[in-house]
C-alpha atoms as a PDB file:
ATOM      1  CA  UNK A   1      85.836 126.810  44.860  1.00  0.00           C
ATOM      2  CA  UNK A   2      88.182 125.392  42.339  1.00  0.00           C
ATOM      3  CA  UNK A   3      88.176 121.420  41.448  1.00  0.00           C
ATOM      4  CA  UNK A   4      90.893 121.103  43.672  1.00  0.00           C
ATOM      5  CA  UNK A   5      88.999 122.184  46.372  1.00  0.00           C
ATOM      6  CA  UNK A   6      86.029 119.627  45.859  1.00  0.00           C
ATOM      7  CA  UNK A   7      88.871 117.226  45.416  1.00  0.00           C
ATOM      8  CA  UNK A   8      90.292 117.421  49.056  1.00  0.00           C
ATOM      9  CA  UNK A   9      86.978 117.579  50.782  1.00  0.00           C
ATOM     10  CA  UNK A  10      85.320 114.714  48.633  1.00  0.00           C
ATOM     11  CA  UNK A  11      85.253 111.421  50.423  1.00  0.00           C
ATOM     12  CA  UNK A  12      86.437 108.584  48.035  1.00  0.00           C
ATOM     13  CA  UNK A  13      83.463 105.821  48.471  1.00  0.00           C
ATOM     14  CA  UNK A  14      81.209 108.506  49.647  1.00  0.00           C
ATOM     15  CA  UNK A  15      80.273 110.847  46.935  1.00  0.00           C
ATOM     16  CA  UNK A  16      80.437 110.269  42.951  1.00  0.00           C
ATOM     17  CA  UNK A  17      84.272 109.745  41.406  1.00  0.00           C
ATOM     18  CA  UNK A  18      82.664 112.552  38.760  1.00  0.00           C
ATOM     19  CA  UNK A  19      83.696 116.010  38.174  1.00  0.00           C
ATOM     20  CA  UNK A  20      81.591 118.879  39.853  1.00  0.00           C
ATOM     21  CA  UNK A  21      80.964 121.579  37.550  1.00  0.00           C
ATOM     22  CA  UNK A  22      82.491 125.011  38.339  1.00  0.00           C
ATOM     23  CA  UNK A  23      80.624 127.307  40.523  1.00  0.00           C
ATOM     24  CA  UNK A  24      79.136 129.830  38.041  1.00  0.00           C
ATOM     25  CA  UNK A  25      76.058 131.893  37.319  1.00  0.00           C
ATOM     26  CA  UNK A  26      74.726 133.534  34.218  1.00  0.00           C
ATOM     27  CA  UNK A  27      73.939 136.711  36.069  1.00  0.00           C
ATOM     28  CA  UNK A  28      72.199 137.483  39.844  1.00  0.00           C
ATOM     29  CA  UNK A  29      69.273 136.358  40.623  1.00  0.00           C
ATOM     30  CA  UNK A  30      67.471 136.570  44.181  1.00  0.00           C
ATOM     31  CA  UNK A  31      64.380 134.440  42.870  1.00  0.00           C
ATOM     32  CA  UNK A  32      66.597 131.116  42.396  1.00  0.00           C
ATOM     33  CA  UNK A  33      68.936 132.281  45.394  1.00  0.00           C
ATOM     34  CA  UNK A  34      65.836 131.964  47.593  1.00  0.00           C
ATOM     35  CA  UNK A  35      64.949 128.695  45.749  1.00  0.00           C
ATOM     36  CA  UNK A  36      68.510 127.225  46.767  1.00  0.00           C
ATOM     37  CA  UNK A  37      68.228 128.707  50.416  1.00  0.00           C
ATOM     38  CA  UNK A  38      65.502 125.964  50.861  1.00  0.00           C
ATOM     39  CA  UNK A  39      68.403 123.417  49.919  1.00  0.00           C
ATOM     40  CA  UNK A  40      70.839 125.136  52.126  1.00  0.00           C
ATOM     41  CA  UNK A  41      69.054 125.321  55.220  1.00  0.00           C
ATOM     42  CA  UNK A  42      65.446 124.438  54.819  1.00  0.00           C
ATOM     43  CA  UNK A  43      63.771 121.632  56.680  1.00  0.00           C
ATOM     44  CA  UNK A  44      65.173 119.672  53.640  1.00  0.00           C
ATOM     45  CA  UNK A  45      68.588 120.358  53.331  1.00  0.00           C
ATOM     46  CA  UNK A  46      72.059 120.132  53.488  1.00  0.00           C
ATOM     47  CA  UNK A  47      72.468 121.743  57.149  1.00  0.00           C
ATOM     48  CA  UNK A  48      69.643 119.080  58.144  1.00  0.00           C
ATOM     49  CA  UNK A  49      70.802 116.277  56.674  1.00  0.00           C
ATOM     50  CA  UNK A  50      74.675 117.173  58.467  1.00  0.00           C
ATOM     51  CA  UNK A  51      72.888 117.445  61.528  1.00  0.00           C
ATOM     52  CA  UNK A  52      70.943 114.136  61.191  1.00  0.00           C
ATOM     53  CA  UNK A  53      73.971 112.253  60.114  1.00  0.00           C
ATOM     54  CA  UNK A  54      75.946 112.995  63.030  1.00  0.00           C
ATOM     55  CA  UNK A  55      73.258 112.653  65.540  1.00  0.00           C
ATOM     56  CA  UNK A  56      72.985 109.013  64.346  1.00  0.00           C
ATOM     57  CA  UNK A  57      76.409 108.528  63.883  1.00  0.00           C
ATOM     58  CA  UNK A  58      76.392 108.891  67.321  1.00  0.00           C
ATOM     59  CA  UNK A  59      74.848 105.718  67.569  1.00  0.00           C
ATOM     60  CA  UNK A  60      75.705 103.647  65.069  1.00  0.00           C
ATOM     61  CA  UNK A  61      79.306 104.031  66.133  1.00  0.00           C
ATOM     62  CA  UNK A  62      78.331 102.123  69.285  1.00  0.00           C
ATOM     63  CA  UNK A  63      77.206  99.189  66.948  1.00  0.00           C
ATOM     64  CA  UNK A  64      79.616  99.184  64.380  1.00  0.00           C
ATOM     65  CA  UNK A  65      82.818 101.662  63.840  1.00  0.00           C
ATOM     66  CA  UNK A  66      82.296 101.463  60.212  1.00  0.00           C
ATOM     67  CA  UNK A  67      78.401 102.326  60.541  1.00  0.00           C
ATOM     68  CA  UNK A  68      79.729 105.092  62.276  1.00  0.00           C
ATOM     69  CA  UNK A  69      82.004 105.790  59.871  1.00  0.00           C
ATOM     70  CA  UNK A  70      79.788 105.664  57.255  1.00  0.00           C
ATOM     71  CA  UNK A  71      77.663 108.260  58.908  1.00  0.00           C
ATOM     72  CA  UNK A  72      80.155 110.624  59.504  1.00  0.00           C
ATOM     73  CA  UNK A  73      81.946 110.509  55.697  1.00  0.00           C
ATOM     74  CA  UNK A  74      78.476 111.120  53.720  1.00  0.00           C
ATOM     75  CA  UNK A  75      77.631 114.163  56.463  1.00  0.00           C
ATOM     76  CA  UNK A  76      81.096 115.692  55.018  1.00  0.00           C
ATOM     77  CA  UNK A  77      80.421 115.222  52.078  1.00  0.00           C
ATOM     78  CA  UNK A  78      76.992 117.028  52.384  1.00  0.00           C
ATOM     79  CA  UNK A  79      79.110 119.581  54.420  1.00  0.00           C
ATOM     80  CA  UNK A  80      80.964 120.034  50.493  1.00  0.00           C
ATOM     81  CA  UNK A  81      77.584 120.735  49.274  1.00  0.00           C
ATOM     82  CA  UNK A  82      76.418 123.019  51.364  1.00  0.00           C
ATOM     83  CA  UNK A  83      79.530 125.094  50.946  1.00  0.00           C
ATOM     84  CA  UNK A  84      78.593 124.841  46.871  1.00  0.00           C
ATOM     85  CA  UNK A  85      75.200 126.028  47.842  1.00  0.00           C
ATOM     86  CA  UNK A  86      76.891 128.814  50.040  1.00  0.00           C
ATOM     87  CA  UNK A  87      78.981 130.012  47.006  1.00  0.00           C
ATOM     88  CA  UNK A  88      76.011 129.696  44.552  1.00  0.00           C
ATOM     89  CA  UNK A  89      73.474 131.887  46.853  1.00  0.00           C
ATOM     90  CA  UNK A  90      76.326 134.513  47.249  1.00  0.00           C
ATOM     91  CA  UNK A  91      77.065 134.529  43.609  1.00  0.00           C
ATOM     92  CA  UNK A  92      73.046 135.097  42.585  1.00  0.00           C
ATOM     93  CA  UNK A  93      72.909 138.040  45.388  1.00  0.00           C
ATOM     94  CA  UNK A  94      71.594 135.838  48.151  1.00  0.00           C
ATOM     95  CA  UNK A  95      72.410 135.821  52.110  1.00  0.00           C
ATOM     96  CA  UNK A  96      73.334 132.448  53.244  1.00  0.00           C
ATOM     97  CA  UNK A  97      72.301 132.376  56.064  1.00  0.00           C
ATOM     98  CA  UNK A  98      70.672 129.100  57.891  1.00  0.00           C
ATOM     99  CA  UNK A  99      67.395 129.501  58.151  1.00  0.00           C
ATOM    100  CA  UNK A 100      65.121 128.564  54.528  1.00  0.00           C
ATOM    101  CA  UNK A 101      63.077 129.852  52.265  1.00  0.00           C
ATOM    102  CA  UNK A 102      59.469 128.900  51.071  1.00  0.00           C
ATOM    103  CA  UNK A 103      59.144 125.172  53.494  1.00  0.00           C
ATOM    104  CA  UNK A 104      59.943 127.734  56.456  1.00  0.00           C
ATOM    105  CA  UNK A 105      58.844 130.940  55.045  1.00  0.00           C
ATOM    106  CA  UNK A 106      61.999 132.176  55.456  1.00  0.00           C
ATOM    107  CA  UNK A 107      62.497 131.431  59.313  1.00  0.00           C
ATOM    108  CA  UNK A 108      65.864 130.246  60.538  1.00  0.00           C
ATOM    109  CA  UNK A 109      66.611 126.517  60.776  1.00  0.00           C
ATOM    110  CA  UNK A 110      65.336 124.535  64.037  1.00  0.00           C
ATOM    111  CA  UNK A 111      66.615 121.366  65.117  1.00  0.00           C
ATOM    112  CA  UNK A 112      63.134 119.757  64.846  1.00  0.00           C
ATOM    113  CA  UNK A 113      63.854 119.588  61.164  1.00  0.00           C
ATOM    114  CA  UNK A 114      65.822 116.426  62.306  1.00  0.00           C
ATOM    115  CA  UNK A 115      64.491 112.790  62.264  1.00  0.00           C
ATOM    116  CA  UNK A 116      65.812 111.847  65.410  1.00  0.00           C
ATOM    117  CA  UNK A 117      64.410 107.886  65.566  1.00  0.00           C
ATOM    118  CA  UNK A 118      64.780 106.019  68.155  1.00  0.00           C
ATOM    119  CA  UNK A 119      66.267 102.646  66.933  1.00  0.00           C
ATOM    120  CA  UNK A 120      69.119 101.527  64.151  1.00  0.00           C
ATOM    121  CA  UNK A 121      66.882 100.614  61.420  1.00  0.00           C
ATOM    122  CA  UNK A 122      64.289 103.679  62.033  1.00  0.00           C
ATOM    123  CA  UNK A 123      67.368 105.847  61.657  1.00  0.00           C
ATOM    124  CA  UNK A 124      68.665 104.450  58.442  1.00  0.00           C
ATOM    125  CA  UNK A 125      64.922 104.411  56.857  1.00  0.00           C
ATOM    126  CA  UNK A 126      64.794 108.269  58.091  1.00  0.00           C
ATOM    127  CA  UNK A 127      67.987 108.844  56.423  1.00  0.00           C
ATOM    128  CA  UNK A 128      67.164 106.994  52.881  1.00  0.00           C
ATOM    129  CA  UNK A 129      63.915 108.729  53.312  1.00  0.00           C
ATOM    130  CA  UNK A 130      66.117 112.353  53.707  1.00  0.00           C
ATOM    131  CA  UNK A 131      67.992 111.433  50.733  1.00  0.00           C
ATOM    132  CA  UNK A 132      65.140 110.890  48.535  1.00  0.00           C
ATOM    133  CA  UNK A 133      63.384 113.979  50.051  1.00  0.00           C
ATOM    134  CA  UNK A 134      66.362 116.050  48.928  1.00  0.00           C
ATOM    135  CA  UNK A 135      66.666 114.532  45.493  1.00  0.00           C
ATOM    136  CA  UNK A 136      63.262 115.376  44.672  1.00  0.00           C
ATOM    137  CA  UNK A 137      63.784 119.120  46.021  1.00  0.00           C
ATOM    138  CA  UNK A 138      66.972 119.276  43.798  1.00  0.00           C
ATOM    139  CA  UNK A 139      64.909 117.985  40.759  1.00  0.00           C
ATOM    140  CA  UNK A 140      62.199 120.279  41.290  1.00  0.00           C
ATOM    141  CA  UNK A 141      64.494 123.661  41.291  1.00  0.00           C
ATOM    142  CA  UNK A 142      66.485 121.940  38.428  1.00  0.00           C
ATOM    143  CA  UNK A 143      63.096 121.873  36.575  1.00  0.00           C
ATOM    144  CA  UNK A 144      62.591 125.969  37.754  1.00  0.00           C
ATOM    145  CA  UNK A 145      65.613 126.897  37.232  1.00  0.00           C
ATOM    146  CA  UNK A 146      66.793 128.330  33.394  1.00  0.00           C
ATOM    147  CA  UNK A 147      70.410 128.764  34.549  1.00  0.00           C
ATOM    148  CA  UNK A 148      72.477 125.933  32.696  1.00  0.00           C
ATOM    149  CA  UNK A 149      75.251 126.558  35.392  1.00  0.00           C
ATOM    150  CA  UNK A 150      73.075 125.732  38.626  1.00  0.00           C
ATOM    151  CA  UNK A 151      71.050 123.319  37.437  1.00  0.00           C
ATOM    152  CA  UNK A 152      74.816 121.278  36.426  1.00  0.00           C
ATOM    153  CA  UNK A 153      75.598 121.859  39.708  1.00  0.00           C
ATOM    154  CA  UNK A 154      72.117 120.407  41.270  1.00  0.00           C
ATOM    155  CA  UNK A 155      72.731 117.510  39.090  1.00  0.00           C
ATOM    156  CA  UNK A 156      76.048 116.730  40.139  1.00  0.00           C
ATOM    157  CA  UNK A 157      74.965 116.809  43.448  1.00  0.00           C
ATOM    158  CA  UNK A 158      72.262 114.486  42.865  1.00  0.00           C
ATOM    159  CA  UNK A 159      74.713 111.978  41.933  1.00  0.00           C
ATOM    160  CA  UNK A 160      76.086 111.912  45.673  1.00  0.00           C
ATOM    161  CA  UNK A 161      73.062 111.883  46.962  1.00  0.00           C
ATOM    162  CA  UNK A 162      72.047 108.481  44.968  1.00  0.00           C
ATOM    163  CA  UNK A 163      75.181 107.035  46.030  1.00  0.00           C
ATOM    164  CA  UNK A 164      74.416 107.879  49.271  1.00  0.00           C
ATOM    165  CA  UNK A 165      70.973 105.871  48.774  1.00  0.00           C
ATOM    166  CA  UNK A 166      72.728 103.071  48.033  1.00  0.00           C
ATOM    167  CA  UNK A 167      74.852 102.877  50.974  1.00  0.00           C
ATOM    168  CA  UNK A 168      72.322 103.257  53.331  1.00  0.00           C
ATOM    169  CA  UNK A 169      69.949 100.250  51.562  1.00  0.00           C
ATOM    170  CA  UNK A 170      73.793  98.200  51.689  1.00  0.00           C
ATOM    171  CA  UNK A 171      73.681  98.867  55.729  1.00  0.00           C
ATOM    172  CA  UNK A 172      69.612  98.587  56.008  1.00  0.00           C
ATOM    173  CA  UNK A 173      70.087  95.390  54.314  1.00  0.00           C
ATOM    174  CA  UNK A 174      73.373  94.533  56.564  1.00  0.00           C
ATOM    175  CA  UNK A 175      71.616  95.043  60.028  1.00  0.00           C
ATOM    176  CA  UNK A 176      68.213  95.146  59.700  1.00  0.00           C
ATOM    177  CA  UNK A 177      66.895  91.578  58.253  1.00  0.00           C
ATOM    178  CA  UNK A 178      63.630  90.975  58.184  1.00  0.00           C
END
């Protein structure tokens, strides 16, 4: 996927203004495919964070248009990183298919992955909480990983992922007061 690319899928105000790297590997390898499979489509991951953010925004739209907004921008742009992830597993030799690797022992995704909640500020917790989850996953395999391309990649993406955080402590703060 060329810069371009990320360009026209990246939602300004929802992701890092920064560069991603190009999509490159130093040479296959099924070891750190499986590692990023978890990342893909693990229990957490890019497919269950999209599917998280959209159930809520289901909800939040009913409260606030640009809650629900909000919601549905950062699941596209975690819809851009799973297609990185996609391009990255294919390039080391992987299969990506949705379904993880070592936090489901390699059996396909399931909707219980998904912190449903069942109130505003349960959701947005559950969602900061999935953010943070996924950061530390993504530092973990950067720490694994020897490949100077992927782990530039897992960096960049950590970047949206801390923005994210940030938005969702700006609306926590907006409609949840203690």
């Amino acid at each position: 996927m060329s810069e371009n690319n990320f360009k026209k899928h990246r939602r300004e105000g929802y992701a890092d203004p920064s560069p991603y790297p190009a999509i490159a590997v130093q040479q296959s390898n099924i070891y750190y495919a499986e590692l990023l499979i978890d990342d893909y489509a693990g229990m957490v991951s890019e497919f269950t964070a999209i599917s998280q953010y959209l159930y809520h925004h289901y909800f939040f739209r009913e409260v606030d248009e640009a809650l629900g907004e909000l919601l549905d921008n950062i699941a596209i742009t975690e819809m851009l990183h799973m297609e990185i992830l996609a391009e990255l597993i294919r390039k080391l030799g992987g299969n990506p298919v949705i379904r993880g690797g070592s936090s489901t022992a390699g059996t396909f995704w399931s909707g219980s992955f998904v912190c449903y909640g069942h109130q505003l500020c349960d959701q947005l917790q559950a969602d900061i909480q999935s953010e943070q989850k996924a950061i530390a996953a993504y530092r973990e395999h950067i720490r694994i990983i020897a490949d100077p391309n992927i782990k530039a990649i897992l960096q960049r993406i950590i970047l949206d992922e801390e923005v994210h955080i940030r938005l969702f402590n700006k609306a926590l703060a907006k409609y949840c007061k203690a």
